[in-house]
Protein backbone atom coordinates (compact mmCIF):
# COMPACT_ATOMS: atom_id res chain seq x y z
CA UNK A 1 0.00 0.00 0.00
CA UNK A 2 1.03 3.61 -0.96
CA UNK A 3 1.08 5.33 2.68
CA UNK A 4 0.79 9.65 1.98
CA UNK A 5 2.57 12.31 4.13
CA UNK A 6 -0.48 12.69 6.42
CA UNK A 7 -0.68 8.60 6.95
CA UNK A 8 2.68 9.09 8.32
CA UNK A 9 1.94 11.85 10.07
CA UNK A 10 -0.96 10.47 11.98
CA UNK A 11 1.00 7.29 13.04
CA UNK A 12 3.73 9.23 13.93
CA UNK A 13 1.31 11.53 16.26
CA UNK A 14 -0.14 8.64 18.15
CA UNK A 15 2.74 6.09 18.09
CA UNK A 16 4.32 7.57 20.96
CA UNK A 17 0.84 8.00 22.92
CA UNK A 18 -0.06 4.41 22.14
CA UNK A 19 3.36 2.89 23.79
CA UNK A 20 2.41 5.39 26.53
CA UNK A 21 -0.90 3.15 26.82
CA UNK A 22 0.20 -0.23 26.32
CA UNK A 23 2.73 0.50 28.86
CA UNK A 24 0.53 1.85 31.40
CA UNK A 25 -2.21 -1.16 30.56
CA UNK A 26 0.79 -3.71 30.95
CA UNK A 27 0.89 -2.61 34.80
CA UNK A 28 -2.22 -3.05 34.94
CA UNK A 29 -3.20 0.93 35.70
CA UNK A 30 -6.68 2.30 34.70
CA UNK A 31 -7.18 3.93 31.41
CA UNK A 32 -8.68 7.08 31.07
CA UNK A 33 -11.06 8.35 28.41
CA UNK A 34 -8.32 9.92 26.46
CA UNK A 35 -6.46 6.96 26.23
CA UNK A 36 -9.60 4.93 25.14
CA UNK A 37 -10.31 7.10 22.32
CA UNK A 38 -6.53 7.06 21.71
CA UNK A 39 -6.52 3.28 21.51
CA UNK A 40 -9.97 3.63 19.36
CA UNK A 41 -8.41 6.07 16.91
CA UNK A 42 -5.43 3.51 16.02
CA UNK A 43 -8.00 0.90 15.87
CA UNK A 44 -9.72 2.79 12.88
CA UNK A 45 -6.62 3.63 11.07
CA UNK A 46 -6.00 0.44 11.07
CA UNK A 47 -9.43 -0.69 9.70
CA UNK A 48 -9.31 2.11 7.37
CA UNK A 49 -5.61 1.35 6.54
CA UNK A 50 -6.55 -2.29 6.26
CA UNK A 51 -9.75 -1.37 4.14
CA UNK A 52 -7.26 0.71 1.72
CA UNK A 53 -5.19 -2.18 1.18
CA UNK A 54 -8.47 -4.51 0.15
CA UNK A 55 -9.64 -1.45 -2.21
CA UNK A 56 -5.97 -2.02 -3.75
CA UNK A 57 -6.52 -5.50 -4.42
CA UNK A 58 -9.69 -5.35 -5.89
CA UNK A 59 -8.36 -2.50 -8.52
CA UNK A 60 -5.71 -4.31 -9.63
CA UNK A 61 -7.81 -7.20 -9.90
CA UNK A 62 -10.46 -4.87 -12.20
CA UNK A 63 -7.37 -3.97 -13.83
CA UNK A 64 -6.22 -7.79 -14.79
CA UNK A 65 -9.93 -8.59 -15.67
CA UNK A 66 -10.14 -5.37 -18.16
CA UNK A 67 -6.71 -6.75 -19.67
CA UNK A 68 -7.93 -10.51 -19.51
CA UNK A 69 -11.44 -8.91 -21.53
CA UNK A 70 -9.56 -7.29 -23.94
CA UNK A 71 -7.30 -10.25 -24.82
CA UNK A 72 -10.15 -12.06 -25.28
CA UNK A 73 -11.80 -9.38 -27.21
CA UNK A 74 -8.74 -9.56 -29.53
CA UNK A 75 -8.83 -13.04 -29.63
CA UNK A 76 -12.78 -13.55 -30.61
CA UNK A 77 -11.51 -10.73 -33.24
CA UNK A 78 -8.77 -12.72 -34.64
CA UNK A 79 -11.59 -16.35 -34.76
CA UNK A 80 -13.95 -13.87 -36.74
CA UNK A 81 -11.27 -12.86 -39.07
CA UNK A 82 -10.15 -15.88 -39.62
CA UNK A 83 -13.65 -17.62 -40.01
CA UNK A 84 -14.62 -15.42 -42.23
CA UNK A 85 -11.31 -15.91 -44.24
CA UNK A 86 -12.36 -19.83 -44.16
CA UNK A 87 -15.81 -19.29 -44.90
CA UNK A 88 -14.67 -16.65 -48.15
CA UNK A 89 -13.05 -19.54 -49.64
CA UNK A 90 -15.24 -22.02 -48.78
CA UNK A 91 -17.83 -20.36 -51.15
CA UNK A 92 -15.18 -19.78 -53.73
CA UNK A 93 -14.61 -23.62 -53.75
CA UNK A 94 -18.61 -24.04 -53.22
CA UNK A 95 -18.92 -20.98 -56.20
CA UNK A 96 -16.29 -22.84 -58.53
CA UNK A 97 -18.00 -26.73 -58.12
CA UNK A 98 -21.28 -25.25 -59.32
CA UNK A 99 -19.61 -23.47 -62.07
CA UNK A 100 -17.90 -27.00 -62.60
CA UNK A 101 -20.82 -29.25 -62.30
CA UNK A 102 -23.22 -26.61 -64.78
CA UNK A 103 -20.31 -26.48 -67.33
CA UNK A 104 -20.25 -30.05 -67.27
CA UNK A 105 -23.89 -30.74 -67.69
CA UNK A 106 -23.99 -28.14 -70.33
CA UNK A 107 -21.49 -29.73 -72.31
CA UNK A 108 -23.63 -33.29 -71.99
CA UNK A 109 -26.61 -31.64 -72.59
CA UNK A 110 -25.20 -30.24 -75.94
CA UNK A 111 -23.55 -33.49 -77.03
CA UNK A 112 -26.88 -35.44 -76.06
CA UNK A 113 -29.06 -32.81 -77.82
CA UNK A 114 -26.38 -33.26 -80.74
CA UNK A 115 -26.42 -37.02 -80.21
CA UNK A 116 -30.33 -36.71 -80.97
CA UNK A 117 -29.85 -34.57 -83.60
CA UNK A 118 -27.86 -36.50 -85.46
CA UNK A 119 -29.90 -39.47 -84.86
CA UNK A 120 -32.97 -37.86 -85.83
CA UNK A 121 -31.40 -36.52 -89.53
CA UNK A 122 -29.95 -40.24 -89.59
CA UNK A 123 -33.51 -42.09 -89.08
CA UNK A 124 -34.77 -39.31 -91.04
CA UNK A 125 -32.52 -40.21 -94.69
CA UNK A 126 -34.02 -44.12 -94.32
């Protein structure tokens, strides 16, 4: 965690006040109202210190999960690209066996009609 000037600051102001406290609880003296809300005052930096440090992780894990999006994002881009790549030739190939298959039946269509033709003028001179 990035601590600021006035992080340090405030630990530095009740650090010494705090041993002060611990000492006096450790032989077993009373502690006053001052020292309570001393003691209570650490307590919530240290919450809102600890809080800080959980807002931290959770950016930096929005952070990885933007990244982690976008890589997909490129990578979905990249599939499209290429499916559409595959699927362009696909219906080149598809495009090009039609054109195939018609030329061919053409061409047997002609010779049959020819065939017939042929036939017919032949049955035709008997």
């Amino acid at each position: 965690m990035n601590k600021t000037n006035v992080d340090d600051m405030l630990i530095e102001m009740i650090t010494p006040k705090v041993k002060q406290i611990e000492e006096k609880f450790g032989n077993n003296e009373g502690l006053s109202q001052d020292d309570i809300n001393t003691l209570l005052l650490k307590s919530q930096y240290n919450h809102i210190n600890h809080l800080d440090q959980k807002l931290d992780e959770v950016v930096a894990d929005v952070a990885s999960l933007k990244n982690e999006f976008s890589g997909l994002k490129n990578e979905f881009s990249n599939l499209k690209n290429e499916f559409n790549i595959k699927f362009d030739l696909l219906e080149e190939k598809i495009e090009h066996n039609i054109q195939k298959a018609l030329n061919k039946n053409m061409v047997l269509l002609i010779i049959v009609m020819g065939g017939f033709l042929t036939l017919s003028k032949i049955i035709d001179k008997f």
